[in-house]
N, C-alpha and C. Protein backbone atom coordinates (compact mmCIF):
# COMPACT_ATOMS: atom_id res chain seq x y z
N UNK A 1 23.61 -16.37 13.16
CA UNK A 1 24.61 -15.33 13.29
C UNK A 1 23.91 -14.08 13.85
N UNK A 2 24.27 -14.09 14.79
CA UNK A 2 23.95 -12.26 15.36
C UNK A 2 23.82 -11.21 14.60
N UNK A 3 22.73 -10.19 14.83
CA UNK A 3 22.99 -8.80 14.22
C UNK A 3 23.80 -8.27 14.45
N UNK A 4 24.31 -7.01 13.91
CA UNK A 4 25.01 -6.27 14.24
C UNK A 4 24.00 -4.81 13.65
N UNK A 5 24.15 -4.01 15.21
CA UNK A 5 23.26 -2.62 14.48
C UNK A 5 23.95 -1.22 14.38
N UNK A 6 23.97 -0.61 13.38
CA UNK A 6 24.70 0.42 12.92
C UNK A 6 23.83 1.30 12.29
N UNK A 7 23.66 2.51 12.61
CA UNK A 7 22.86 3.54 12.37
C UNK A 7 21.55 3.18 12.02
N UNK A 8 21.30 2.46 12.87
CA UNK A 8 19.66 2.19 12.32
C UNK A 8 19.10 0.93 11.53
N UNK A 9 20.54 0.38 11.24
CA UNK A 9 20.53 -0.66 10.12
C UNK A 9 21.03 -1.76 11.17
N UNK A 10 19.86 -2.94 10.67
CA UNK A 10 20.61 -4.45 11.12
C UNK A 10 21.44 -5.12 10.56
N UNK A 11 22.60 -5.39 10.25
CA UNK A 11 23.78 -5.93 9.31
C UNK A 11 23.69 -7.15 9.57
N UNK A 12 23.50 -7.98 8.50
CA UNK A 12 23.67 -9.53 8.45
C UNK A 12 24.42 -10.11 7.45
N UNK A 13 26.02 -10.50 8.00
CA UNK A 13 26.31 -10.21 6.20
C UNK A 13 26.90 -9.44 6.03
N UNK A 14 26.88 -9.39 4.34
CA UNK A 14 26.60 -8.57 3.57
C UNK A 14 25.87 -7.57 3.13
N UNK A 15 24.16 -7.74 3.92
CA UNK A 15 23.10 -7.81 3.59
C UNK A 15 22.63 -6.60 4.43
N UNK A 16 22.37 -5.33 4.31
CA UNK A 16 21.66 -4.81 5.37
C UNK A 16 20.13 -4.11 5.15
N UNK A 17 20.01 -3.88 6.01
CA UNK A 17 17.92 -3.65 5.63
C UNK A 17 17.42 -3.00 7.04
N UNK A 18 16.96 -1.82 6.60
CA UNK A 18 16.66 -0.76 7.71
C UNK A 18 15.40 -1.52 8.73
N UNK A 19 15.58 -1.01 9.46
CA UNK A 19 14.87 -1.89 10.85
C UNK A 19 13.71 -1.14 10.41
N UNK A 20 12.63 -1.82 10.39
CA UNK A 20 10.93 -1.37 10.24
C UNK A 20 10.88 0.09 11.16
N UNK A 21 9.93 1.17 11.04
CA UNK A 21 9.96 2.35 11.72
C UNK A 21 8.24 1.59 12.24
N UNK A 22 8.02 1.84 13.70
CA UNK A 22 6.40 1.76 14.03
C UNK A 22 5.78 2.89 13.74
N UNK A 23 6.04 3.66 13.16
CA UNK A 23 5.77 5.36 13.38
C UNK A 23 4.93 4.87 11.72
N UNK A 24 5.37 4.20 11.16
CA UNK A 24 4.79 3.73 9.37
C UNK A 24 4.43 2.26 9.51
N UNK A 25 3.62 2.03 10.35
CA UNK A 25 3.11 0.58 10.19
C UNK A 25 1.95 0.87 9.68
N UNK A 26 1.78 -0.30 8.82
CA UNK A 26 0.22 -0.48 8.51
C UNK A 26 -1.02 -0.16 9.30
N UNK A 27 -1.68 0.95 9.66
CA UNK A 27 -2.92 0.66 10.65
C UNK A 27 -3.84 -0.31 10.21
N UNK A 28 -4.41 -0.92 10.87
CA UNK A 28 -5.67 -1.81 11.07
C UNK A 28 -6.61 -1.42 9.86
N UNK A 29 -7.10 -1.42 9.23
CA UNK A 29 -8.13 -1.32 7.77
C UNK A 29 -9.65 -1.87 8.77
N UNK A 30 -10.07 -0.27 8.34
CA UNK A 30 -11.80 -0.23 9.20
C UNK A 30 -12.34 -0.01 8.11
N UNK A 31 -13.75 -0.29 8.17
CA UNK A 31 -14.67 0.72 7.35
C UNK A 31 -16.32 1.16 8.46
N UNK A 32 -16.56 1.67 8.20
CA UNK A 32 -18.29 2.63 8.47
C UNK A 32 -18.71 1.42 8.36
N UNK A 33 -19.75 1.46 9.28
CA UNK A 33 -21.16 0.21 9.01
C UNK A 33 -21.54 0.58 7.15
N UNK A 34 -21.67 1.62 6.89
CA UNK A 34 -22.17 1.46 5.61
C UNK A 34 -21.13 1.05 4.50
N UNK A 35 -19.97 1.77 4.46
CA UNK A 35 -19.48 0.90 3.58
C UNK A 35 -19.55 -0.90 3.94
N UNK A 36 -19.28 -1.58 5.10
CA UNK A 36 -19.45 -2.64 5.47
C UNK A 36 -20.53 -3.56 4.66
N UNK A 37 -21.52 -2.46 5.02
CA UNK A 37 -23.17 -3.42 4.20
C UNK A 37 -22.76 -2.75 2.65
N UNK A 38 -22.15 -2.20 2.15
CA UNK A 38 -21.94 -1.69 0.58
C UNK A 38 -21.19 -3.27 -0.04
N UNK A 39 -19.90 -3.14 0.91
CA UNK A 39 -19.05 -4.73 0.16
C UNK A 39 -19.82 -5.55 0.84
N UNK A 40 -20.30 -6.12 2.13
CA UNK A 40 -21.23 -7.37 1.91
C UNK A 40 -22.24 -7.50 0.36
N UNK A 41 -23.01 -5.99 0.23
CA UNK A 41 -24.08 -6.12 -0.82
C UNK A 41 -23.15 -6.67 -1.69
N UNK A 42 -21.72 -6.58 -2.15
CA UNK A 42 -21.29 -6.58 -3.53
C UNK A 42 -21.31 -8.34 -3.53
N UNK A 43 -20.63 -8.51 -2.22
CA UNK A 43 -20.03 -10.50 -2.06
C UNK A 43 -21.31 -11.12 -2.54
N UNK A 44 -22.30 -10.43 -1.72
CA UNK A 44 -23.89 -11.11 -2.01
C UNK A 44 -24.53 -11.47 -3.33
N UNK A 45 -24.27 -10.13 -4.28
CA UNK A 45 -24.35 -10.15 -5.29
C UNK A 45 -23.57 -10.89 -6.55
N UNK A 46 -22.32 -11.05 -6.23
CA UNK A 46 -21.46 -11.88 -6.77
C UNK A 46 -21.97 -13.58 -6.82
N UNK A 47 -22.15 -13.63 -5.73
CA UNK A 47 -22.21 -15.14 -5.35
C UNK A 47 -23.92 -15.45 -6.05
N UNK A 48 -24.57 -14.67 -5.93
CA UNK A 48 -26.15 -14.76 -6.54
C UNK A 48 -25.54 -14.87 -8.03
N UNK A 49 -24.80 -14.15 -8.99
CA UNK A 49 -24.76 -14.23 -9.99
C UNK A 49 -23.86 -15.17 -10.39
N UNK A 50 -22.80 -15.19 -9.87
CA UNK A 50 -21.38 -15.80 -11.08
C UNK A 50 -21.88 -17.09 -10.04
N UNK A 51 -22.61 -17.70 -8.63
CA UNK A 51 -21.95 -19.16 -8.28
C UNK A 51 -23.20 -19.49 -7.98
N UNK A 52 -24.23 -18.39 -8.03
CA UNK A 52 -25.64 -19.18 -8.32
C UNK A 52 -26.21 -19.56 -6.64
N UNK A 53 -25.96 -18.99 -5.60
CA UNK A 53 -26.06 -18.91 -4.58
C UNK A 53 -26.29 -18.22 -3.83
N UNK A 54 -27.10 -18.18 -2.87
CA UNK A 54 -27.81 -16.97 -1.92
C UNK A 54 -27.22 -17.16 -0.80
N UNK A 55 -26.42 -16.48 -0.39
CA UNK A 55 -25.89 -16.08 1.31
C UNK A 55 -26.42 -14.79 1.42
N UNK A 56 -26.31 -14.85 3.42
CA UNK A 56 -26.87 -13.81 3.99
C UNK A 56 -25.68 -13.18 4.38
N UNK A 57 -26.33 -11.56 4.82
CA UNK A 57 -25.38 -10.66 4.99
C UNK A 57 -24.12 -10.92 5.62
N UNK A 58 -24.40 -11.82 7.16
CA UNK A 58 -23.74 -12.03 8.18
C UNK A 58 -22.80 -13.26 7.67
N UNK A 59 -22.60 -13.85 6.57
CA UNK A 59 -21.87 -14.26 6.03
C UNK A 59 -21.03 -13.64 5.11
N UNK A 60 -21.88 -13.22 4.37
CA UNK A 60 -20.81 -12.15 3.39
C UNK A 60 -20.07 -11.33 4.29
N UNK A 61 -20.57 -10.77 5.40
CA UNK A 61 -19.30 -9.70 5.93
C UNK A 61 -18.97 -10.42 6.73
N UNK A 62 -18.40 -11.62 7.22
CA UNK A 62 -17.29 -12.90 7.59
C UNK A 62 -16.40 -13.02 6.31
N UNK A 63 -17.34 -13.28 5.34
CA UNK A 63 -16.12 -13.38 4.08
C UNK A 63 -15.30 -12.06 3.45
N UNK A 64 -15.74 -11.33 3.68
CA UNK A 64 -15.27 -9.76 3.68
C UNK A 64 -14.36 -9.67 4.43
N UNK A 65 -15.00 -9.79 6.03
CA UNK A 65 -13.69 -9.31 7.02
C UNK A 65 -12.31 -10.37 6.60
N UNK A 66 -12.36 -12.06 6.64
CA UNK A 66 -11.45 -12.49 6.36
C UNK A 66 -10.55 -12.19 5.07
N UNK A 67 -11.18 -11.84 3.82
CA UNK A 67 -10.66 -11.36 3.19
C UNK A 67 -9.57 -10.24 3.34
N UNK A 68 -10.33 -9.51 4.02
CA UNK A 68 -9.38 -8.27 4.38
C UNK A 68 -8.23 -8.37 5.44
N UNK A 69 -7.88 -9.14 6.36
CA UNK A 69 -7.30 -9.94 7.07
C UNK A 69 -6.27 -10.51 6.48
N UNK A 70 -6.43 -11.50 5.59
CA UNK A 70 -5.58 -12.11 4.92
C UNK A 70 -5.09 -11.63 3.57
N UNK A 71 -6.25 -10.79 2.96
CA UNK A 71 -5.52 -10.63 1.43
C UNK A 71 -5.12 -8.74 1.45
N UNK A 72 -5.94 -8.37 2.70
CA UNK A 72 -5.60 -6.44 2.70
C UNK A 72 -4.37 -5.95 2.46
N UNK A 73 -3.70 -7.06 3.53
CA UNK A 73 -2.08 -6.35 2.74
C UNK A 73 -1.35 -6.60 1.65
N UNK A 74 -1.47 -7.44 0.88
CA UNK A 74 -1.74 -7.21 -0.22
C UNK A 74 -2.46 -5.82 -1.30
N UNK A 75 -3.23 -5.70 -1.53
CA UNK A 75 -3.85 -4.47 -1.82
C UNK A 75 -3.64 -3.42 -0.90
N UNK A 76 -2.99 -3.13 0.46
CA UNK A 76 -2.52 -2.37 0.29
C UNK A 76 -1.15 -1.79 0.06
N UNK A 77 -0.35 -3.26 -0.11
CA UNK A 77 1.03 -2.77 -0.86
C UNK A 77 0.93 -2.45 -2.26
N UNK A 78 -0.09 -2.86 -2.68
CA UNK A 78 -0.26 -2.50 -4.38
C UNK A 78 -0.39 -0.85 -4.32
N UNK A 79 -1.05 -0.63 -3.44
CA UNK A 79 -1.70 1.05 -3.38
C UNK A 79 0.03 1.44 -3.32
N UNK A 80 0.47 1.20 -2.40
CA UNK A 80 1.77 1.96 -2.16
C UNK A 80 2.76 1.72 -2.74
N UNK A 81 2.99 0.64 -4.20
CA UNK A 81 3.85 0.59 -4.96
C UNK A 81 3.41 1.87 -6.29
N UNK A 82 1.68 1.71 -6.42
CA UNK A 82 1.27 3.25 -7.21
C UNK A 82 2.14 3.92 -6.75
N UNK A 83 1.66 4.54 -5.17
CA UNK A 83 1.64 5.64 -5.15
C UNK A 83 3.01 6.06 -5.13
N UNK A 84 4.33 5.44 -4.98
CA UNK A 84 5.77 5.49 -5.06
C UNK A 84 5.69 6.04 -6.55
N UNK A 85 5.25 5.25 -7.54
CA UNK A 85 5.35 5.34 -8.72
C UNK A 85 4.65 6.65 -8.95
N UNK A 86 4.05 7.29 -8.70
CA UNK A 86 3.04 8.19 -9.00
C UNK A 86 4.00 9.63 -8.46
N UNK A 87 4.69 9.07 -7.20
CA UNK A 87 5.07 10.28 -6.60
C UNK A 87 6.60 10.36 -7.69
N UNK A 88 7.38 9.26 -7.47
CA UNK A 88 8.62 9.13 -8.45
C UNK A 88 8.02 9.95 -10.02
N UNK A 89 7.62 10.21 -10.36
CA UNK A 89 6.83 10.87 -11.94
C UNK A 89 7.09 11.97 -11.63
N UNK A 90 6.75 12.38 -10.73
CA UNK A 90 6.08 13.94 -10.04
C UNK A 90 7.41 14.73 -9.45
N UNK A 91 8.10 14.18 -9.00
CA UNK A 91 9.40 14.32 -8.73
C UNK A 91 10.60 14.64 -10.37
N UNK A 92 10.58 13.56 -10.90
CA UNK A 92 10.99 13.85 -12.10
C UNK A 92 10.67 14.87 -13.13
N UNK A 93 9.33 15.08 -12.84
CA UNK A 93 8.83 15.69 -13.79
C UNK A 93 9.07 17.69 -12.85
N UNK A 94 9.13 17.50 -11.67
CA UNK A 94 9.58 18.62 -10.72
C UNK A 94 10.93 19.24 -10.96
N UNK A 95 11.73 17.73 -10.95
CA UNK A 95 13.57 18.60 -11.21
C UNK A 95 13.67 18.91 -12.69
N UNK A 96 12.56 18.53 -13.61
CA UNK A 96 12.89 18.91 -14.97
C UNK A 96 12.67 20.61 -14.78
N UNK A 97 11.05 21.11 -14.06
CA UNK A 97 10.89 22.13 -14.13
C UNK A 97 11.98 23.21 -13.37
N UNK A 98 12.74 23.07 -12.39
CA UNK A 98 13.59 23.61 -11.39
C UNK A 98 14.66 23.23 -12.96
N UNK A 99 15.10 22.25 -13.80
CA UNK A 99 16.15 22.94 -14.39
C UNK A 99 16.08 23.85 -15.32
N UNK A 100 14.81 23.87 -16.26
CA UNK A 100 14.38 24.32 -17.20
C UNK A 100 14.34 25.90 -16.35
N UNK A 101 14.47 26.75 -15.11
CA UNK A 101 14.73 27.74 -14.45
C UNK A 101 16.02 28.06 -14.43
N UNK A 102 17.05 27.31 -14.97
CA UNK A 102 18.60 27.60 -14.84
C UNK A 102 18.22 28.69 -15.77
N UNK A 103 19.25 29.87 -15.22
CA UNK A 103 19.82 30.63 -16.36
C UNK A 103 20.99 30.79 -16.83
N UNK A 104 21.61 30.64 -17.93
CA UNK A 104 22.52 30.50 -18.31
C UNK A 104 23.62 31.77 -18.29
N UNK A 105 25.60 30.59 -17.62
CA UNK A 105 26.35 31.60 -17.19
C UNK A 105 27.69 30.93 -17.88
N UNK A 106 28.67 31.62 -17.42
CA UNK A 106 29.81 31.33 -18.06
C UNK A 106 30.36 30.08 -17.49
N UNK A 107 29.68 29.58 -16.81
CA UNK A 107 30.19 28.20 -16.10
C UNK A 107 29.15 27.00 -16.50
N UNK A 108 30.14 26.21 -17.10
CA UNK A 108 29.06 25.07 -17.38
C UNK A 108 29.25 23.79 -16.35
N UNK A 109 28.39 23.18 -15.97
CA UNK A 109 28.48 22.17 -15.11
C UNK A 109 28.49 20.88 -15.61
């Protein structure tokens, strides 16, 4: 069944769901050569301890980069379900202070 688009929205249905903005896409997830050799050191270290195995750097940061590839978005929708949550608090906790500024009149709302 065809879309149908209406203010921005793709209608399918019943069902509608705002068309992705590119202006808020995920960028690409970099890091510095040093953080790079920081999480290789960590994979390295992991695998020496908990699986009893020695890999080299140039493996660990293959298993790093794929990691981040496949599981980044992930962690970084977790970041941005916080930070919704974090901002939603802050907000609430904002219109409490803006009412607790009412001053009181002969009109009640």
């Amino acid at each position: 069944m065809p879309a149908l688009e209406r203010d921005g929205l793709q209608v399918r249905g019943l069902v509608s769901k705002p068309k992705p903005d590119k202006r808020y896409q995920m960028k690409p997830i970099t890091f510095s050569r040093e953080e790079t050799k920081a999480m290789a050191s960590e994979i390295q270290e992991y695998f020496r301890e908990e699986l009893d195995q020695d890999i080299g750097q140039l493996p660990a940061e293959m298993l790093m980069r794929f990691f981040g590839e496949k599981m980044g978005a992930y962690f970084y929708n977790r970041g941005l379900y916080d930070a919704q949550e974090l901002i939603g608090k802050r907000m609430d906790s904002l219109t409490d202070e803006v009412f607790a500024l009412e001053q009181p009149t002969r009109h009640l709302r």
